[in-house]
C-alpha atoms as a PDB file:
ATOM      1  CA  UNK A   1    -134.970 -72.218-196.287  1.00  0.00           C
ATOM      2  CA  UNK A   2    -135.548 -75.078-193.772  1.00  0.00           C
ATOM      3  CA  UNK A   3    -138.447 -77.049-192.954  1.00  0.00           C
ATOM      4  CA  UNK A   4    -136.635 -78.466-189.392  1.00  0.00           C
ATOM      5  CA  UNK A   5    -139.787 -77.587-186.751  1.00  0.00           C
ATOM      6  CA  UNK A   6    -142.483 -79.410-188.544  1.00  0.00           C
ATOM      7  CA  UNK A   7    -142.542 -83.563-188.845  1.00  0.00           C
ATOM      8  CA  UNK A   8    -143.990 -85.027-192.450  1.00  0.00           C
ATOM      9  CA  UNK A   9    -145.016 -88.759-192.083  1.00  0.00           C
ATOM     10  CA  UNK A  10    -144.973 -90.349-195.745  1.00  0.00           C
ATOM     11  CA  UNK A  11    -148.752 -91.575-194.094  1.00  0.00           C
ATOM     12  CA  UNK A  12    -149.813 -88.009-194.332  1.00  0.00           C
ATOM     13  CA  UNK A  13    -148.856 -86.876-197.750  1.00  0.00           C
ATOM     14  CA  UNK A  14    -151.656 -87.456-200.941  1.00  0.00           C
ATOM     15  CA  UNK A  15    -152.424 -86.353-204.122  1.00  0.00           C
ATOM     16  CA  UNK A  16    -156.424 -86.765-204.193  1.00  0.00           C
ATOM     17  CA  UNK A  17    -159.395 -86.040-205.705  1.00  0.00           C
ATOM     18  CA  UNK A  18    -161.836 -86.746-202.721  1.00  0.00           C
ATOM     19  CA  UNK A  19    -163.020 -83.513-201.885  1.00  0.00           C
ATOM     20  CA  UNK A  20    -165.005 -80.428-203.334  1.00  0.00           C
ATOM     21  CA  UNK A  21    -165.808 -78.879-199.898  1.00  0.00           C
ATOM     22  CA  UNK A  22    -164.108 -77.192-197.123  1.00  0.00           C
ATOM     23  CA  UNK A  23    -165.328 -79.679-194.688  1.00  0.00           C
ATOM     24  CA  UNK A  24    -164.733 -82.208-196.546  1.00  0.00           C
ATOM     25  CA  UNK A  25    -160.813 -81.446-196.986  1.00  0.00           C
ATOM     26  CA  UNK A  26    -160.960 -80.833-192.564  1.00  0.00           C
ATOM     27  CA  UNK A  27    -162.094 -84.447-192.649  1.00  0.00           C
ATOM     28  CA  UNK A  28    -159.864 -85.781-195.222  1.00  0.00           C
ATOM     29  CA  UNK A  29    -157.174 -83.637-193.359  1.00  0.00           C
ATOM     30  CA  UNK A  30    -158.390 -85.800-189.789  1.00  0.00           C
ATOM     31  CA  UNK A  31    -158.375 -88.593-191.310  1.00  0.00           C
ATOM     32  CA  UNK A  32    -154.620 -88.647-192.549  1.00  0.00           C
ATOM     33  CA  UNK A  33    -153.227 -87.079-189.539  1.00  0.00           C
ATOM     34  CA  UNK A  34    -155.084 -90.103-187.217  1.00  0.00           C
ATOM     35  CA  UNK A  35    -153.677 -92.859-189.582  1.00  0.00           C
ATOM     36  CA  UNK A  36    -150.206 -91.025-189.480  1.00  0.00           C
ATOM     37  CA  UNK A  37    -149.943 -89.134-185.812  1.00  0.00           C
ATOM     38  CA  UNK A  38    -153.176 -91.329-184.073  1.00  0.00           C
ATOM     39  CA  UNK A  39    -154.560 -88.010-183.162  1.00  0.00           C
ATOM     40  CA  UNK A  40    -158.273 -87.683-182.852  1.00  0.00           C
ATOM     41  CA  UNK A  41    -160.097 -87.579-185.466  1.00  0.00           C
ATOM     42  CA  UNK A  42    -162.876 -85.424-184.413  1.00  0.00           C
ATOM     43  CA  UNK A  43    -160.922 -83.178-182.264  1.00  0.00           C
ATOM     44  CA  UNK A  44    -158.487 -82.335-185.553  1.00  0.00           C
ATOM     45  CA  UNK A  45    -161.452 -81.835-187.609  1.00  0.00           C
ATOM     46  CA  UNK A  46    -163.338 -79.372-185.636  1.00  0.00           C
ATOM     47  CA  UNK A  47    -159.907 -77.657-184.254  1.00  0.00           C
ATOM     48  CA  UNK A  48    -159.083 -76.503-188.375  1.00  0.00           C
ATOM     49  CA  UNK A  49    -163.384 -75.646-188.498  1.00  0.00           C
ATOM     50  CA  UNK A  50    -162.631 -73.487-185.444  1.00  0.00           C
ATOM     51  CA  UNK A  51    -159.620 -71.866-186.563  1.00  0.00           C
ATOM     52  CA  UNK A  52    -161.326 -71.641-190.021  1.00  0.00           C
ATOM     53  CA  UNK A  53    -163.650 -69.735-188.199  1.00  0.00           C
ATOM     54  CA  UNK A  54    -161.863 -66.656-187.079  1.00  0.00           C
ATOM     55  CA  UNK A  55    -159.898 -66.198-190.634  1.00  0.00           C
ATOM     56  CA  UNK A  56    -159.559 -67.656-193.976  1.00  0.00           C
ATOM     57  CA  UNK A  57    -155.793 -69.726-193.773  1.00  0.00           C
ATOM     58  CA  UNK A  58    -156.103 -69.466-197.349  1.00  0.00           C
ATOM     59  CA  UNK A  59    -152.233 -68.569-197.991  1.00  0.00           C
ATOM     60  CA  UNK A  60    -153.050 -67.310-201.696  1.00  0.00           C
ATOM     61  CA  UNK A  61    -151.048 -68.561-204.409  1.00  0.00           C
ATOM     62  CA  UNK A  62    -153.927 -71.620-204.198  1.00  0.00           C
ATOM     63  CA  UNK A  63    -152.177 -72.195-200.877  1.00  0.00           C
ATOM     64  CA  UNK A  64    -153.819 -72.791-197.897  1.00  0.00           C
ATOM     65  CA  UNK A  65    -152.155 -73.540-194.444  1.00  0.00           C
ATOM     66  CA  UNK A  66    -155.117 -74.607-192.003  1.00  0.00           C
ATOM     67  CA  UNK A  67    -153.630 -75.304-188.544  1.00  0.00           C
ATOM     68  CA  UNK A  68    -154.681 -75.964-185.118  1.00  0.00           C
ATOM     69  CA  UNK A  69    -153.430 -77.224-181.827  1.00  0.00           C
ATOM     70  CA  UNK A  70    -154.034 -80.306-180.175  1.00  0.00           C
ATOM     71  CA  UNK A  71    -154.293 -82.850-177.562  1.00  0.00           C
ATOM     72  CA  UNK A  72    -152.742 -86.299-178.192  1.00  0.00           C
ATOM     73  CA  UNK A  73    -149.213 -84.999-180.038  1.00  0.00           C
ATOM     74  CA  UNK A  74    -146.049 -83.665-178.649  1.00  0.00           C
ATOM     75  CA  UNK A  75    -144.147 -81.940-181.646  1.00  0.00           C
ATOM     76  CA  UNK A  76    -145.574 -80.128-184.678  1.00  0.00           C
ATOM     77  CA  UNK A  77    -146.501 -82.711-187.568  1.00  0.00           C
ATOM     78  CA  UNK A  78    -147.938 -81.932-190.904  1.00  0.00           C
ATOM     79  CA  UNK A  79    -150.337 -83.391-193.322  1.00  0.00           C
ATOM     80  CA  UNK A  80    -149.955 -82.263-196.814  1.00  0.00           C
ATOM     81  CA  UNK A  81    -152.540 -82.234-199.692  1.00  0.00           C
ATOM     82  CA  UNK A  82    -151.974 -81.841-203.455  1.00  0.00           C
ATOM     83  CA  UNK A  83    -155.632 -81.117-204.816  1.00  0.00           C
ATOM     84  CA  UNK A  84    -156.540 -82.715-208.164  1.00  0.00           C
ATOM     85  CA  UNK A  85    -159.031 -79.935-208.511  1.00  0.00           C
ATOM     86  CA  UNK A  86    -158.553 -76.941-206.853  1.00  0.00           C
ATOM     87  CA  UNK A  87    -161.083 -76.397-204.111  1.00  0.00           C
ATOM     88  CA  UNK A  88    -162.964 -73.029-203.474  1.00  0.00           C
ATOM     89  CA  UNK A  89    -161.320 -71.618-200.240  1.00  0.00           C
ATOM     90  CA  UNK A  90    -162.071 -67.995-199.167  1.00  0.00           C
ATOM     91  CA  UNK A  91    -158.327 -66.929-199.652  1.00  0.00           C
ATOM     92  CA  UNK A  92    -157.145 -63.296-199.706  1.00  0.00           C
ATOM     93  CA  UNK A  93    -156.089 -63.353-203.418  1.00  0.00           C
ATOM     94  CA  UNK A  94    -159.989 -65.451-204.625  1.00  0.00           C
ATOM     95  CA  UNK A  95    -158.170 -68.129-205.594  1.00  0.00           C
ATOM     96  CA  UNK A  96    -159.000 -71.588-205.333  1.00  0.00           C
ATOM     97  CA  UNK A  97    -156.588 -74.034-202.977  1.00  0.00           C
ATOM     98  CA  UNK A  98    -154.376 -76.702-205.004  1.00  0.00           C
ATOM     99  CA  UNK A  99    -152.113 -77.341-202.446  1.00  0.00           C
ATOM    100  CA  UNK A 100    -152.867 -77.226-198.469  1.00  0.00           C
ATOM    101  CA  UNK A 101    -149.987 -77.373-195.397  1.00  0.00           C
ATOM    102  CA  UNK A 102    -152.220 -78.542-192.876  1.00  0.00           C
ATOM    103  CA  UNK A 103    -149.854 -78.156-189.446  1.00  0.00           C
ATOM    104  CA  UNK A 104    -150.582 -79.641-186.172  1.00  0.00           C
ATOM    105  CA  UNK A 105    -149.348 -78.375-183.025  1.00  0.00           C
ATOM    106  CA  UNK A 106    -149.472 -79.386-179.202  1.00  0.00           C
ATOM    107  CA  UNK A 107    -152.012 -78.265-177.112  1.00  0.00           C
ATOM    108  CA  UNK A 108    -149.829 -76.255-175.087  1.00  0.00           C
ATOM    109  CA  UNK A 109    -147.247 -75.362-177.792  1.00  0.00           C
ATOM    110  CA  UNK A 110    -148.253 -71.793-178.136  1.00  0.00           C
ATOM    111  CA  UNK A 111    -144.525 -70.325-179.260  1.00  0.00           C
ATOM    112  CA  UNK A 112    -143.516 -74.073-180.790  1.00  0.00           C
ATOM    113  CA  UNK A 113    -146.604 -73.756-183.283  1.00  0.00           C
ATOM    114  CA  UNK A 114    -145.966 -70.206-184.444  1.00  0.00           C
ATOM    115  CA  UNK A 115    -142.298 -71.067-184.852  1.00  0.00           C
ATOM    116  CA  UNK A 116    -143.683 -73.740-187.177  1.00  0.00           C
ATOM    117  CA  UNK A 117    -146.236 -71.933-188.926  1.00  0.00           C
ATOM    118  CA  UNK A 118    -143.878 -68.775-189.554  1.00  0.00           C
ATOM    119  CA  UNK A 119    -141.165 -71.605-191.212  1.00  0.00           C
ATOM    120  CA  UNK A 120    -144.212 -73.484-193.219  1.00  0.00           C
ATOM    121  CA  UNK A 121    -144.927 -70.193-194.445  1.00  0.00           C
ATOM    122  CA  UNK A 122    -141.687 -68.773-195.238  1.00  0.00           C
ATOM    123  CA  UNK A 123    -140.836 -72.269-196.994  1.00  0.00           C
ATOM    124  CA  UNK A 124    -144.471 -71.877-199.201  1.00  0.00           C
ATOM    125  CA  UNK A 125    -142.865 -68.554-200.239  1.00  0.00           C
ATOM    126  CA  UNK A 126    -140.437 -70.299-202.455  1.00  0.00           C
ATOM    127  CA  UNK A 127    -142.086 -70.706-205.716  1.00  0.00           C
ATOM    128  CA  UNK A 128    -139.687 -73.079-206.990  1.00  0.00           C
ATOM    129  CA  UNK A 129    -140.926 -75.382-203.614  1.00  0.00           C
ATOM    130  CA  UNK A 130    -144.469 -75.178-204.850  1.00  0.00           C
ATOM    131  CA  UNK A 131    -143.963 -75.148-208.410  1.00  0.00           C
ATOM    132  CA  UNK A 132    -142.090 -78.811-207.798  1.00  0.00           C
ATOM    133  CA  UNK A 133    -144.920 -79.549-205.230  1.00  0.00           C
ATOM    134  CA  UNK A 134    -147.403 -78.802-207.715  1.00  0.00           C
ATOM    135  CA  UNK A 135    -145.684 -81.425-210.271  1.00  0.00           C
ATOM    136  CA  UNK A 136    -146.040 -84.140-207.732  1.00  0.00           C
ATOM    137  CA  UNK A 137    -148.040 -87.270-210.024  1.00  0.00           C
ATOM    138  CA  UNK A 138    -148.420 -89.453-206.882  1.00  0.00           C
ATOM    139  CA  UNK A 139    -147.984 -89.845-202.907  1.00  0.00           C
ATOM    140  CA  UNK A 140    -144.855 -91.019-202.933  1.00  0.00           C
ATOM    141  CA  UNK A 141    -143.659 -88.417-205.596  1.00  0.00           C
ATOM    142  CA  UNK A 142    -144.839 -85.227-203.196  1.00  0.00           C
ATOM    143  CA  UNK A 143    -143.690 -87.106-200.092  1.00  0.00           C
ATOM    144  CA  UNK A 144    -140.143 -87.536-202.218  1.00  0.00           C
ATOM    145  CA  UNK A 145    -139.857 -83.945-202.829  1.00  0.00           C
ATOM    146  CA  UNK A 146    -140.969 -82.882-199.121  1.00  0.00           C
ATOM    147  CA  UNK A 147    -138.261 -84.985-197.747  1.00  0.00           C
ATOM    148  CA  UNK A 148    -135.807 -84.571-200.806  1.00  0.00           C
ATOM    149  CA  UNK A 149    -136.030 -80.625-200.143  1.00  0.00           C
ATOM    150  CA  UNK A 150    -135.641 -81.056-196.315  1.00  0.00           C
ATOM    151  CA  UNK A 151    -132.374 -83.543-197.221  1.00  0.00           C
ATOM    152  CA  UNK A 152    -131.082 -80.967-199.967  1.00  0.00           C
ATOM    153  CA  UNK A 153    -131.376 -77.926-197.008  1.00  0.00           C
ATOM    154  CA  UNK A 154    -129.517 -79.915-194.489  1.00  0.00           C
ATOM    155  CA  UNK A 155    -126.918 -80.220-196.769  1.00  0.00           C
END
């Protein structure tokens, strides 16, 4: 399993305790992704609301993979969210969310950003992947084991 179609900026990895909402995480999710990708803000936040909107991306497991397309990017990038507390999602399975994939995809990247979603979901399949995920004590741990993984696969 490869995770080639999607970039991870160590700026857009966290382990955090800042949220207890849905919104909230969008927000949080905005916020890394304009410090990391400079996307906007608002447009990121309201683009996972929208998408939100038609379907839970609550993956189950306490996996969710909100995702949207955008203006202001030109390859898939990901922002990637270990939960101290596990937030109440709407996912198929009831479960709360410990771990969220958020993907972002260009505007106009219709069969780039299913590509990407089909390979973040195969890849959040693995439990092994998630398990070590999971285990992540800090940023730099979960960004490790992202890129370790991706390193390890290319192999």
């Amino acid at each position: 399993m490869k995770l080639s179609s999607v970039h991870i900026d160590a700026d857009a990895v966290s382990v955090t305790d800042l949220v207890s909402r849905k919104q909230e995480l969008f927000e949080l999710l905005a916020e890394y992704a304009s410090n990391a990708y400079g996307v906007d803000k608002q447009k990121v936040t309201s683009g996972l609301a929208e998408r939100e909107q038609v379907g839970s991306t609550g993956f189950g497991g306490s996996v969710a993979i909100p995702h949207t397309r955008i203006e202001g990017i030109d390859r898939c990038v990901a922002v990637v969210l270990k939960l101290v507390e596990p937030l109440a999602f709407d996912a198929y399975d009831s479960q709360p969310v410990d771990l969220v994939f958020a993907l972002l995809s260009p505007k106009n990247g219709g069969a780039e950003h299913l590509k990407a979603l089909a390979e973040v979901s195969r890849y959040l399949r693995d439990d092994n992947i998630v398990a070590r995920l999971r285990g992540a004590a800090n940023n730099d741990a979960l960004f490790g084991m992202l890129t370790d993984n991706r390193q390890q696969q290319a192999a």
